[in-house]
N, C-alpha and C. Protein backbone atom coordinates (compact mmCIF):
# COMPACT_ATOMS: atom_id res chain seq x y z
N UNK A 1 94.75 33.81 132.37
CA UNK A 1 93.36 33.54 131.99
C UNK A 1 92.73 34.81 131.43
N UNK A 2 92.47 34.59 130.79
CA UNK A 2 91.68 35.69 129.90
C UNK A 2 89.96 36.33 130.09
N UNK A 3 89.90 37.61 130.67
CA UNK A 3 88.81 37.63 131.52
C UNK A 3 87.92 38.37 130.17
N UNK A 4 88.27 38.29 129.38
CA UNK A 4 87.01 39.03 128.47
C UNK A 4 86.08 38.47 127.85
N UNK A 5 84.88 39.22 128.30
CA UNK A 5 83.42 38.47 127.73
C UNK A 5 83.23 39.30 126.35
N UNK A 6 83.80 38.19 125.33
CA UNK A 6 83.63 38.73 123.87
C UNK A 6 82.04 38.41 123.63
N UNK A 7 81.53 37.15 123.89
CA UNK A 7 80.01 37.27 123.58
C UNK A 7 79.21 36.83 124.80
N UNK A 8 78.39 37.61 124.82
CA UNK A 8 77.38 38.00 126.00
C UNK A 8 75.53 37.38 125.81
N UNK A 9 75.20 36.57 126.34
CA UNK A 9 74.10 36.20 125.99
C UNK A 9 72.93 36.52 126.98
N UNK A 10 72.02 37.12 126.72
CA UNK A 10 71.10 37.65 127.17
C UNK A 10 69.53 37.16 127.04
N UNK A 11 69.26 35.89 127.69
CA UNK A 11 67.64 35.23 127.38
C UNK A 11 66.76 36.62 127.58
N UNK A 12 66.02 36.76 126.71
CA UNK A 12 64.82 38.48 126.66
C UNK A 12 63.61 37.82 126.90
N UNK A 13 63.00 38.08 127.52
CA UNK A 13 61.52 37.92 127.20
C UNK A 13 60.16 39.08 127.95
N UNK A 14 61.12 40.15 127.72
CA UNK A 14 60.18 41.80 128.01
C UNK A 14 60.49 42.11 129.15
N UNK A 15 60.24 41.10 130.21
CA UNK A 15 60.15 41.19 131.66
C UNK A 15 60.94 42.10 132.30
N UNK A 16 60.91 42.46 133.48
CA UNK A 16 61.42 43.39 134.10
C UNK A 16 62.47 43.37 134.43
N UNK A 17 62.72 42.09 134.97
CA UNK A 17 64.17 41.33 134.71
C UNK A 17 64.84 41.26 134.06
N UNK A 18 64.19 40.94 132.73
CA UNK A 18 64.89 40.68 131.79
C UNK A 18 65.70 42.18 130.74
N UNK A 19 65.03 42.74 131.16
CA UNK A 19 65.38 44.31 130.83
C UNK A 19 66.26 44.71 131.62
N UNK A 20 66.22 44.71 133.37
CA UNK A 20 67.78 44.96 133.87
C UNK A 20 69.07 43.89 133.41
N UNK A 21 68.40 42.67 132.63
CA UNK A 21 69.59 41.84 132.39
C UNK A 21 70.02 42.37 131.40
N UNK A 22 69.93 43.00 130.75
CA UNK A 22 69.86 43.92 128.86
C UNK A 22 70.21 44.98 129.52
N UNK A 23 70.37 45.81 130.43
CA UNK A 23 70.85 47.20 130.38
C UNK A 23 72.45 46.91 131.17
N UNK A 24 72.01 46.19 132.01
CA UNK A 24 74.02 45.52 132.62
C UNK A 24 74.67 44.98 130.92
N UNK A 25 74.18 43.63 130.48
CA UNK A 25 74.97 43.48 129.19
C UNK A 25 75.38 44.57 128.25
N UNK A 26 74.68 45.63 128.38
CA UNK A 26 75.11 46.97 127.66
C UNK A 26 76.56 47.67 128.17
N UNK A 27 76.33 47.45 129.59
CA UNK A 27 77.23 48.34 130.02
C UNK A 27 78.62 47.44 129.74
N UNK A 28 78.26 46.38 130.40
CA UNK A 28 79.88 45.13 130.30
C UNK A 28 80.03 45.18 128.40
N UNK A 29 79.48 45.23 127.42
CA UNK A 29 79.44 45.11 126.30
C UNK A 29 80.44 46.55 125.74
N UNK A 30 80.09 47.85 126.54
CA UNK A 30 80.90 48.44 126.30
C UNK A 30 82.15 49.01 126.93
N UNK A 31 82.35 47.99 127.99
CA UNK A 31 83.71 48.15 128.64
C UNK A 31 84.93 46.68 127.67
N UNK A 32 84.21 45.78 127.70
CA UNK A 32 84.99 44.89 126.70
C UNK A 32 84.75 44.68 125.50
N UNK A 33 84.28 45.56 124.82
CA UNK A 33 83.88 45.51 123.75
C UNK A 33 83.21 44.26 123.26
N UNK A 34 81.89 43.87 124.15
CA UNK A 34 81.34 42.66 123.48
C UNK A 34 80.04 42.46 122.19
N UNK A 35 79.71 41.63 122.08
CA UNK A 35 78.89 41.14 121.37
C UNK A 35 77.48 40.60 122.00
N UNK A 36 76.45 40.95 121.90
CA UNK A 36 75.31 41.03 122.88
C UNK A 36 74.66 39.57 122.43
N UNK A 37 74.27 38.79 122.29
CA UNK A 37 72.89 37.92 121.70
C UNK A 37 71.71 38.19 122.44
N UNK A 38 70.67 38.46 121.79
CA UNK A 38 69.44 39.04 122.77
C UNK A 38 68.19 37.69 121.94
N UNK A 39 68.10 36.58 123.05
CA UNK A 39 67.83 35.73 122.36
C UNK A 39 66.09 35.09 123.32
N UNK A 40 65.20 35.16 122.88
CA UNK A 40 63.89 34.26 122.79
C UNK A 40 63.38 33.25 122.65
N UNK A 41 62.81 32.29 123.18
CA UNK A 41 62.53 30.76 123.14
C UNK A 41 61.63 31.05 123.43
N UNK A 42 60.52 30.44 122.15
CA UNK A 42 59.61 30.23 121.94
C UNK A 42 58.57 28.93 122.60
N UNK A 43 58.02 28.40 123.43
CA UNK A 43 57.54 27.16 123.67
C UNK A 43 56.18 27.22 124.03
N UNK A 44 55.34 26.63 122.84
CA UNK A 44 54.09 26.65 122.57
C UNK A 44 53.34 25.25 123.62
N UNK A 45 54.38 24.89 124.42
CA UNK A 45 54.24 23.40 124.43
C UNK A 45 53.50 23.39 126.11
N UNK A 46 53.09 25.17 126.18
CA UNK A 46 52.70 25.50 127.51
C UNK A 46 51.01 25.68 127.58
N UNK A 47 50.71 26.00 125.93
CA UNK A 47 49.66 26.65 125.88
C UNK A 47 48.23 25.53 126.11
N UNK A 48 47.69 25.78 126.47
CA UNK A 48 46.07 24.77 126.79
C UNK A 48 45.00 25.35 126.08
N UNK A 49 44.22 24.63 125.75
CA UNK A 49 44.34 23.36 125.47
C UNK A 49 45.01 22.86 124.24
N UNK A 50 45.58 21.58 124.26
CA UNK A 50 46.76 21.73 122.99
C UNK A 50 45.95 21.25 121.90
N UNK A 51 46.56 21.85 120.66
CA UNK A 51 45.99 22.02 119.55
C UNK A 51 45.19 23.30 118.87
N UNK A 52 44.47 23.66 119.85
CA UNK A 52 43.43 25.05 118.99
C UNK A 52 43.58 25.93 120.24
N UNK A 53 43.11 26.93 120.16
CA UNK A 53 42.84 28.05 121.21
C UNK A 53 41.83 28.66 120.74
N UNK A 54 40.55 28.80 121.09
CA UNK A 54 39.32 29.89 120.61
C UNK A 54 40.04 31.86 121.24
N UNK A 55 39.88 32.10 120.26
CA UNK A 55 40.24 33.64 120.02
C UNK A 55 39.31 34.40 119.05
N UNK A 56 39.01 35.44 119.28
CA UNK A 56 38.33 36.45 118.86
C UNK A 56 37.50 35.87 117.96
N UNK A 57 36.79 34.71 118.44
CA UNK A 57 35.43 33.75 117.93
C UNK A 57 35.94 33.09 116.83
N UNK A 58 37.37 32.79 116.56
CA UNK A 58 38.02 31.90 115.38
C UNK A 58 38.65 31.04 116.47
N UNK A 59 38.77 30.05 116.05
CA UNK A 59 39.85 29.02 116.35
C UNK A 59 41.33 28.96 115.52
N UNK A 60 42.31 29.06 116.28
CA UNK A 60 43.54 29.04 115.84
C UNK A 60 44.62 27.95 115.96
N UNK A 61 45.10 27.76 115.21
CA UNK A 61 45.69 26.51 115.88
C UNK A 61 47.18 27.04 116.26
N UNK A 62 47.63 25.44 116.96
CA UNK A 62 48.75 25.87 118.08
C UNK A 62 49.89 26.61 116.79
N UNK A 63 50.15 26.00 115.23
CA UNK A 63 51.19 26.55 114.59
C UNK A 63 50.97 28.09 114.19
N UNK A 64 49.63 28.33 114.24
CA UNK A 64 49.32 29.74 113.86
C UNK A 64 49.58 30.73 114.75
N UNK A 65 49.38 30.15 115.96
CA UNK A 65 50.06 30.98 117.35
C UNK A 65 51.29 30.83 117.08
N UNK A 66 51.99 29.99 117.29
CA UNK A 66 53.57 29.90 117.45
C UNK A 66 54.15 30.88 116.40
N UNK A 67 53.38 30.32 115.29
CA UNK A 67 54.01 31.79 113.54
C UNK A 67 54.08 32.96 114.36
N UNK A 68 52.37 33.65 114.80
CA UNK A 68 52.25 35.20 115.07
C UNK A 68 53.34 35.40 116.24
N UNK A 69 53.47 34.43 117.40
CA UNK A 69 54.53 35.27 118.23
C UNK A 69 56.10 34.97 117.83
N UNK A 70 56.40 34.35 116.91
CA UNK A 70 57.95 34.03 116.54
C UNK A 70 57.98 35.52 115.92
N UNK A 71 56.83 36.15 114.79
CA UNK A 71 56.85 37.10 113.99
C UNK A 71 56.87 38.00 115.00
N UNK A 72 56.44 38.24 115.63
CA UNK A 72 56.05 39.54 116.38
C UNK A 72 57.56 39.81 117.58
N UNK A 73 57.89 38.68 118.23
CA UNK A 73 59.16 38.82 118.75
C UNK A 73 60.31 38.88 117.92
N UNK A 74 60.45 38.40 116.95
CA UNK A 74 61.86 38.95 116.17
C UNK A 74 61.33 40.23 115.88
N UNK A 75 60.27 40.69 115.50
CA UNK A 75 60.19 42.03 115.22
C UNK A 75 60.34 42.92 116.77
N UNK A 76 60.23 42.55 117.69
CA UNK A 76 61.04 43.27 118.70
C UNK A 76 62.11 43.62 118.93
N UNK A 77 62.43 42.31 118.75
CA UNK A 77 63.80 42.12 119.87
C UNK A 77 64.72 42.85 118.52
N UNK A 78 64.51 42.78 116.96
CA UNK A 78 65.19 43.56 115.79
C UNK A 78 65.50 44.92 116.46
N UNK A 79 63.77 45.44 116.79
CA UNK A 79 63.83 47.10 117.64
C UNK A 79 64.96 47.18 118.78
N UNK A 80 65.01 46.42 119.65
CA UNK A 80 65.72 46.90 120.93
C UNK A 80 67.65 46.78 120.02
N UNK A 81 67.85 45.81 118.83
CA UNK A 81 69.02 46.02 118.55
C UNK A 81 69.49 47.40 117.79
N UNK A 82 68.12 47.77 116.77
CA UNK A 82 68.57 48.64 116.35
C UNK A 82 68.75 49.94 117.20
N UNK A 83 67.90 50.23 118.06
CA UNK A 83 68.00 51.17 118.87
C UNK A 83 69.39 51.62 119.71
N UNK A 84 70.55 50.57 119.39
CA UNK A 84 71.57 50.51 120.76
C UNK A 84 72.43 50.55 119.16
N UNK A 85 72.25 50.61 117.89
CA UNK A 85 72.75 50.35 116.73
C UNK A 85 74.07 51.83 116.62
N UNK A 86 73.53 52.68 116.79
CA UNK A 86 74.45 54.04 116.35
C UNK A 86 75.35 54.35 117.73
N UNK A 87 74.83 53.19 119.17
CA UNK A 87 76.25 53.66 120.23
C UNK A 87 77.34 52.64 120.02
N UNK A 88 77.38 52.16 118.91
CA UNK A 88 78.66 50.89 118.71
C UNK A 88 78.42 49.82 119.31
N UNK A 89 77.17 49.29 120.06
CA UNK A 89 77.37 47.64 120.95
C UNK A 89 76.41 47.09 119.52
N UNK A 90 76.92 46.00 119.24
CA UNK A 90 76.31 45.36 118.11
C UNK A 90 75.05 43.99 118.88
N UNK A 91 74.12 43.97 118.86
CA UNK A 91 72.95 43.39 119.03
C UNK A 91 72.70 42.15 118.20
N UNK A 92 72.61 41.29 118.33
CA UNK A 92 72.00 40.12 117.77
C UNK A 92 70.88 39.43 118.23
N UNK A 93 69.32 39.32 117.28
CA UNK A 93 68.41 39.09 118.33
C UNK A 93 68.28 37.62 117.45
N UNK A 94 67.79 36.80 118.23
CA UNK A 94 67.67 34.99 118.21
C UNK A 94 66.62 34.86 118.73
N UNK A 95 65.51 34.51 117.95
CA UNK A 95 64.21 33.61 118.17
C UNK A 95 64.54 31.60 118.09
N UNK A 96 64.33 31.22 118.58
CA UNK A 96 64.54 29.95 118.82
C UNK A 96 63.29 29.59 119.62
N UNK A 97 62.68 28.24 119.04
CA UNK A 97 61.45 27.67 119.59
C UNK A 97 62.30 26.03 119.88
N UNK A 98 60.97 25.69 120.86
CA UNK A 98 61.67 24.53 122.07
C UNK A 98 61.47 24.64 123.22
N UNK A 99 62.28 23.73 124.26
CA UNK A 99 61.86 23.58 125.79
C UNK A 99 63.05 24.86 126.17
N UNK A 100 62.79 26.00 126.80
CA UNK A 100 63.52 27.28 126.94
C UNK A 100 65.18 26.91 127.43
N UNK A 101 64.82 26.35 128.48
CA UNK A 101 66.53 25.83 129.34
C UNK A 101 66.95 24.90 128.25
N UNK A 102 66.85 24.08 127.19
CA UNK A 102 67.59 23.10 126.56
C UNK A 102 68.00 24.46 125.60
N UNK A 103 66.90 24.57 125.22
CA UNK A 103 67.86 25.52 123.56
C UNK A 103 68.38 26.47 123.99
N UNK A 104 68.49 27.18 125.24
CA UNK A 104 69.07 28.26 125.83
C UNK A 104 71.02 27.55 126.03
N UNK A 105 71.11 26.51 126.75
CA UNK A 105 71.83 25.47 126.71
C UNK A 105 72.70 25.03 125.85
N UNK A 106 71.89 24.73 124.70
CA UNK A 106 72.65 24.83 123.41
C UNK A 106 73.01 26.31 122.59
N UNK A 107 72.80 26.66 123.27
CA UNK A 107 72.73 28.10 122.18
C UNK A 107 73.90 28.84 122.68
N UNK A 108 74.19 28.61 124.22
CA UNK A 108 75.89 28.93 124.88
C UNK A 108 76.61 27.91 124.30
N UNK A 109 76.90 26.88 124.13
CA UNK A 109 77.73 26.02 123.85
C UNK A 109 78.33 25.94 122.25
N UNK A 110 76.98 25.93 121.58
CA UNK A 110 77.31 26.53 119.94
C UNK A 110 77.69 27.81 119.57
N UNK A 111 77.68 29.09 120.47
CA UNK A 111 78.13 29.88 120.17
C UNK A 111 79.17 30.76 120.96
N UNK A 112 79.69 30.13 121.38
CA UNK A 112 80.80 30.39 122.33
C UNK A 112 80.56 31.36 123.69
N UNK A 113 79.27 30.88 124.17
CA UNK A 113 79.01 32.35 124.64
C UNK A 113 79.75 32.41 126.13
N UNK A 114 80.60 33.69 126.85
CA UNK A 114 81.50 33.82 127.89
C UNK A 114 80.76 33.96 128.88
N UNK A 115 79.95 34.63 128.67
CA UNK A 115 78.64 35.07 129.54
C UNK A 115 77.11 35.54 129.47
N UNK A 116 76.76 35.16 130.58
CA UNK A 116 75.10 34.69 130.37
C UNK A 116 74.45 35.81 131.44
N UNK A 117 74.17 36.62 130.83
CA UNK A 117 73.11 37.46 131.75
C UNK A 117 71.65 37.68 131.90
N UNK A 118 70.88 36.74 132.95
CA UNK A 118 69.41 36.17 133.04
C UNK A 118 68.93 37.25 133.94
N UNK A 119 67.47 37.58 133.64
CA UNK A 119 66.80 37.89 134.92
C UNK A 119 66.24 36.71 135.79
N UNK A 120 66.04 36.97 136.83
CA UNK A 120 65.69 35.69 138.12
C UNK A 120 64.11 35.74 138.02
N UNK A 121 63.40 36.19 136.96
CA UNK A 121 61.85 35.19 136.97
C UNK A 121 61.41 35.66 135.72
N UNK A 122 60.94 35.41 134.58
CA UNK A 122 60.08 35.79 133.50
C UNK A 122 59.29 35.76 133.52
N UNK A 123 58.00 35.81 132.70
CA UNK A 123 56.90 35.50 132.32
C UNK A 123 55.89 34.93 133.02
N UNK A 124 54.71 34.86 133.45
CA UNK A 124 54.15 33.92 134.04
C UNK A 124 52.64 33.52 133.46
N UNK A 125 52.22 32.58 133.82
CA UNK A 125 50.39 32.89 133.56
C UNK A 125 50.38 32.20 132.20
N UNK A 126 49.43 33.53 131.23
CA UNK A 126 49.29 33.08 129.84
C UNK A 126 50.03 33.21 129.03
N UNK A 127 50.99 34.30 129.83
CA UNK A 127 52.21 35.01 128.66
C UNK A 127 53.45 33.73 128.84
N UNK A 128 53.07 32.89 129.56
CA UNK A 128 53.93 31.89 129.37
C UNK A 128 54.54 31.71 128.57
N UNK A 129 53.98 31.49 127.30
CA UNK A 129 54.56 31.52 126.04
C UNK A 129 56.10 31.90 125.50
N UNK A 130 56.68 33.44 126.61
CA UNK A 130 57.24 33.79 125.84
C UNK A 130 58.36 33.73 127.66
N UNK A 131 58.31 32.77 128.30
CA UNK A 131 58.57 32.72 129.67
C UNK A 131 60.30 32.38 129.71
N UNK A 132 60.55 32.47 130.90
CA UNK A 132 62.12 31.89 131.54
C UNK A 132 61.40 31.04 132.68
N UNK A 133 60.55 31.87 133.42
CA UNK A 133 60.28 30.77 134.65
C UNK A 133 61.53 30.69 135.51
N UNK A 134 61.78 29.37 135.61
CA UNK A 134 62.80 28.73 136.68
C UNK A 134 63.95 28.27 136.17
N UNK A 135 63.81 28.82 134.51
CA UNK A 135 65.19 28.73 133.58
C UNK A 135 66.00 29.33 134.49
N UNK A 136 66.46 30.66 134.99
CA UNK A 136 67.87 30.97 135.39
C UNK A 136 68.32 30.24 136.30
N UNK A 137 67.75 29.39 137.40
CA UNK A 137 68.03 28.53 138.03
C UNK A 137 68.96 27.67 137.30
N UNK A 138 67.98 27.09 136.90
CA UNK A 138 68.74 25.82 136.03
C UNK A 138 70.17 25.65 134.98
N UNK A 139 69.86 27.15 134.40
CA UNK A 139 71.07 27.68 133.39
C UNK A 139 72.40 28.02 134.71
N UNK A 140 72.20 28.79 135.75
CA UNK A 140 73.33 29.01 136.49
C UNK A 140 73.88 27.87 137.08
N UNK A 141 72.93 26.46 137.13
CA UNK A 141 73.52 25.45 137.13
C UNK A 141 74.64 24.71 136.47
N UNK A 142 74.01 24.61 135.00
CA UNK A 142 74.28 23.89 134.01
C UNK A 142 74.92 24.64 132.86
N UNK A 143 74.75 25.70 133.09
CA UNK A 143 75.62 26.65 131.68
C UNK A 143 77.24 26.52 131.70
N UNK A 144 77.76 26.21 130.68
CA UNK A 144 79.27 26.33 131.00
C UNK A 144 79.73 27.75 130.96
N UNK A 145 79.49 28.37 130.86
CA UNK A 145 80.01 29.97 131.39
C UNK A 145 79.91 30.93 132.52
N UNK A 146 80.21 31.74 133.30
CA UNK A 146 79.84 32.67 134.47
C UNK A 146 78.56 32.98 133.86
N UNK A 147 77.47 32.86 134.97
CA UNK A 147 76.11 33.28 134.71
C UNK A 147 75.70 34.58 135.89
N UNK A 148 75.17 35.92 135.51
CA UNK A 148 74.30 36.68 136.46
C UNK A 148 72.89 36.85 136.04
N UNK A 149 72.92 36.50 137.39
CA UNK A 149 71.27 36.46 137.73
C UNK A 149 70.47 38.48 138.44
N UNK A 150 69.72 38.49 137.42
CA UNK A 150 69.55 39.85 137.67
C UNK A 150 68.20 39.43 138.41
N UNK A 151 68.26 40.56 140.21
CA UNK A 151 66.83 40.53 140.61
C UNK A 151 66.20 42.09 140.21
């Protein structure tokens, strides 16, 4: 049986967690020479009240939110790859919008991924938006690959 985790998937979403789950995938990434996915799910489908949000005395609507944080997180999660760019672990960052645990779900299965490295709580509150929640639960359930759960 073949124990090497060629691609490594890593749900990001800033958190504290989610950052020790990103500094272990670094390390396993450069003992087997893997392939990182540093990937984001987007789900607007949290925000209240649905349809508009009053902000800075404009009203916005739910697609204009969803645009600014899809834009603003690939422009992150780009940073944290390039940054790890000149020690040889190659980074791939994935914005994906949807219900977090389904497209997280699909996103191991379509891309072969060996292993799944979650933090054990994301986001909470308003930053929901950009959340895991009670995803790693569910993914260490249901993922077909070895999953760690980072506390």
């Amino acid at each position: 049986m073949d124990k090497s985790y060629r691609n490594i998937l890593v749900p990001y979403d800033g958190s504290m967690y989610s950052q020790k789950a990103l500094k272990m995938a670094i390390e396993m990434a450069k003992s087997f020479d893997s392939f990182i996915y540093l990937v984001n799910v987007v789900d607007v489908s949290t925000v209240n009240p649905p349809g508009q949000i009053l902000s800075k005395g404009k009203r916005k609507t739910l697609e204009q939110i969803k645009n600014s944080i899809m834009i603003s997180t690939e422009s992150h999660l780009k940073e944290i790859g390039i940054n790890y760019k000149n020690s040889g672990i190659v980074i791939k960052s994935v914005v994906l919008e949807g219900d977090v645990t389904r497209e997280l779900l699909k996103f191991i299965q379509d891309n072969d991924i060996d292993l799944t490295i979650i933090g054990s709580k994301g986001r909470s509150g308003i930053s929901k938006v950009l959340t895991l929640g009670s995803t790693s639960r569910k993914i260490s359930e249901l993922a077909k690959c070895p999953v760690i759960i980072m506390h």
